[in-house]
Protein backbone atom coordinates (compact mmCIF):
# COMPACT_ATOMS: atom_id res chain seq x y z
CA UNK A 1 0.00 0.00 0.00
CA UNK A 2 1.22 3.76 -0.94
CA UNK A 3 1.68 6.37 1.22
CA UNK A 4 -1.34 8.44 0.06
CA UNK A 5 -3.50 5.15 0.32
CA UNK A 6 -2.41 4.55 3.73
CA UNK A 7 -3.05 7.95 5.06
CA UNK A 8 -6.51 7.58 3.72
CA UNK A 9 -6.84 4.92 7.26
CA UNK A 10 -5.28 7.51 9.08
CA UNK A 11 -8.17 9.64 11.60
CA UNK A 12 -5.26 12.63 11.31
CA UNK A 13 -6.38 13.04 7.86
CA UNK A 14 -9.95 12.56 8.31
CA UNK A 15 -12.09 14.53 5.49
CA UNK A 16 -8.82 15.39 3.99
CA UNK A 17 -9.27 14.95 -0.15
CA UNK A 18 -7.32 13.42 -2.39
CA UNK A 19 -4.89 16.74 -3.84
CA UNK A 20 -4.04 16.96 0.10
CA UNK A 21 -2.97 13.20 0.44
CA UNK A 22 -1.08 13.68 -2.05
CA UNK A 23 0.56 16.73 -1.36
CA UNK A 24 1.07 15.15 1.86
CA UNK A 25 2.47 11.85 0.73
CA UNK A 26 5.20 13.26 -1.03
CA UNK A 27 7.02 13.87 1.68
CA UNK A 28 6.81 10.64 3.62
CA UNK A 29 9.17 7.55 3.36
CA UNK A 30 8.99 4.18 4.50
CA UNK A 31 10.88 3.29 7.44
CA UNK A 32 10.88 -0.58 8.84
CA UNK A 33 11.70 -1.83 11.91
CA UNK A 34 11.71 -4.68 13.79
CA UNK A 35 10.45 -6.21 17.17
CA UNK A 36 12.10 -4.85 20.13
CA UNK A 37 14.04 -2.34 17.88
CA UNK A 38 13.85 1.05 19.61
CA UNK A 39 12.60 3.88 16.95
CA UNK A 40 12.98 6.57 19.08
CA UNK A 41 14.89 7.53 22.33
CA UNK A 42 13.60 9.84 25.17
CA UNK A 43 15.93 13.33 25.15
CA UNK A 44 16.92 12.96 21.51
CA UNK A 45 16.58 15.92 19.13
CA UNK A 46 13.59 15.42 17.33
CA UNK A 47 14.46 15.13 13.49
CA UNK A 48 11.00 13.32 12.33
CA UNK A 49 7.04 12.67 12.29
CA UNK A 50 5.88 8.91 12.18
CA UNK A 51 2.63 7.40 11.22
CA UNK A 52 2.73 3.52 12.26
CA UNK A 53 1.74 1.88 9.02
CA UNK A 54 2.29 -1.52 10.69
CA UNK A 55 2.59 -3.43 13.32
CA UNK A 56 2.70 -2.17 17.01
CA UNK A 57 4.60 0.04 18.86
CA UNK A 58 4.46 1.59 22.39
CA UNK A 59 5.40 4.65 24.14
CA UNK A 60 7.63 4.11 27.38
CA UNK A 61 9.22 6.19 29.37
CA UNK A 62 12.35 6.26 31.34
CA UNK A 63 12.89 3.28 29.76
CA UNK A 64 15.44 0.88 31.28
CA UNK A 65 15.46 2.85 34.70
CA UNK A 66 13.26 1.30 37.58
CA UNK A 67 10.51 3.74 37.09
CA UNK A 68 10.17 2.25 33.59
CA UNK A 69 6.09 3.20 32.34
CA UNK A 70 4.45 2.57 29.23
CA UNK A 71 2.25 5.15 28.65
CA UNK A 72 0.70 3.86 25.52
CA UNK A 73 0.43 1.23 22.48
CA UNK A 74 -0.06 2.55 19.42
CA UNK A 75 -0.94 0.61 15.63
CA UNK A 76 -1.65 1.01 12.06
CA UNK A 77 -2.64 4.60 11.66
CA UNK A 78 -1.87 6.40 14.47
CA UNK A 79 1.35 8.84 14.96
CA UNK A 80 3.64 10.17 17.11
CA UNK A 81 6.74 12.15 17.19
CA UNK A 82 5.11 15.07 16.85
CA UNK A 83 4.88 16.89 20.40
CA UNK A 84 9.37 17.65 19.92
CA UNK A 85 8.38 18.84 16.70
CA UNK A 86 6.22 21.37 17.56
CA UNK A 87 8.14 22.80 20.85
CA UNK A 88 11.60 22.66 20.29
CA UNK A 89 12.48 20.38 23.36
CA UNK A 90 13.88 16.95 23.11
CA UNK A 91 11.85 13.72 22.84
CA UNK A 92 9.79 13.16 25.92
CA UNK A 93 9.77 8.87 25.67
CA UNK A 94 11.43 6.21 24.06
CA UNK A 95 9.21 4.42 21.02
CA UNK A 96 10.18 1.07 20.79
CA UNK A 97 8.73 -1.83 18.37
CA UNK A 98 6.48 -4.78 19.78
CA UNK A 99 7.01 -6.42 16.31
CA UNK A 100 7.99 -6.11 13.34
CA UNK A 101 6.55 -3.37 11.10
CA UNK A 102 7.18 0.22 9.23
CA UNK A 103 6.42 3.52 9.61
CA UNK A 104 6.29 6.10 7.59
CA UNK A 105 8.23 9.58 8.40
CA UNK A 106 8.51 12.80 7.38
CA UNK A 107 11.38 15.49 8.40
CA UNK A 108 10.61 17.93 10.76
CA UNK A 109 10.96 20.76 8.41
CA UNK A 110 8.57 19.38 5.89
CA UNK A 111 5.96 18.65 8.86
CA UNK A 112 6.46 22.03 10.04
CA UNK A 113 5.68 23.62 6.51
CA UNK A 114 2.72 21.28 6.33
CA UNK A 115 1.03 22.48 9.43
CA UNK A 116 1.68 26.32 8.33
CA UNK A 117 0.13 25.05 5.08
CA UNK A 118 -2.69 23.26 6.20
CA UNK A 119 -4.69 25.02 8.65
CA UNK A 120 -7.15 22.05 8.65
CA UNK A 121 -3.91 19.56 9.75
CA UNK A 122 -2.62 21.79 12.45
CA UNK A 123 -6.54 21.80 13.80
CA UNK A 124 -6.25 17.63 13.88
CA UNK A 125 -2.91 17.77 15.42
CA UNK A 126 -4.29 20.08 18.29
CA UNK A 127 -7.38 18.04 18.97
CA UNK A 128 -5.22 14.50 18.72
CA UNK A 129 -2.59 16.44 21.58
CA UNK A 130 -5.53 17.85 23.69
CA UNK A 131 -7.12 14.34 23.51
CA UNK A 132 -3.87 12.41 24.43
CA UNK A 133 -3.45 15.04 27.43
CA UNK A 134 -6.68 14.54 28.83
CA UNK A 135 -5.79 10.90 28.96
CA UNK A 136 -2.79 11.22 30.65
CA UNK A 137 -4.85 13.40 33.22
CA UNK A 138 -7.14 10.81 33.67
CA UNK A 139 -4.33 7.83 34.16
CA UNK A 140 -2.72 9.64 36.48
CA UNK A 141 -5.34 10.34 38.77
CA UNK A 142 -6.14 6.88 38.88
């Protein structure tokens, strides 16, 4: 499956037609990976955007230390990535592979220009973050 075909699946890019896929797509490559494999590492400089296009992958935190959490488990059509992106500040968590699969990404400059170009995308983005925040409210008052 394509990029622009995949990001049809994708609730980001809800009600998003097809010239916007596209324009989208272009700027996304494939990027496998394989069980256990760890994509990204808390307090790295954030370079990228990912959609998981599949297989599973979860969001951990302090991972290795003895406070080690996993805050979430994420699959074919959701993203992540994108909170560094849009502040500046280093990765928050570690995203490591529960099996095999790909992702797609897209550099954090093209991501950036897509948001300033796409007020519709930088809406989505805000309500996926305010969403994924509320949850984190709610787990941790739990």
């Amino acid at each position: 499956m394509g990029a622009e075909e995949m990001l049809v699946n994708v609730p980001l890019f809800a009600g998003f037609g097809s010239a916007e896929l596209k324009r989208f797509a272009r700027n996304l490559y494939p990027r496998k990976h394989q069980a256990q494999e760890l994509i990204l590492k808390e307090g790295e400089e954030a370079v990228g955007f990912y959609i998981v296009s599949s297989g599973q992958v979860e969001v951990v935190k302090n991972m290795g230390g003895p406070k080690e959490t996993v805050l979430a488990t994420l699959g074919p059509g959701d993203f992540f990535g994108e909170m560094a992106l849009l502040d500046g500040y280093p990765r928050s968590a570690c995203i490591r592979a529960l099996e095999d699969g790909e992702c797609l990404v897209m550099s954090r400059w093209d991501f950036l220009a897509q948001l300033k170009s796409s007020p519709d995308l930088a809406a989505q983005v805000l309500r996926t973050l305010a969403s994924r925040l509320r949850q984190t409210d709610v787990a941790l008052t739990e």
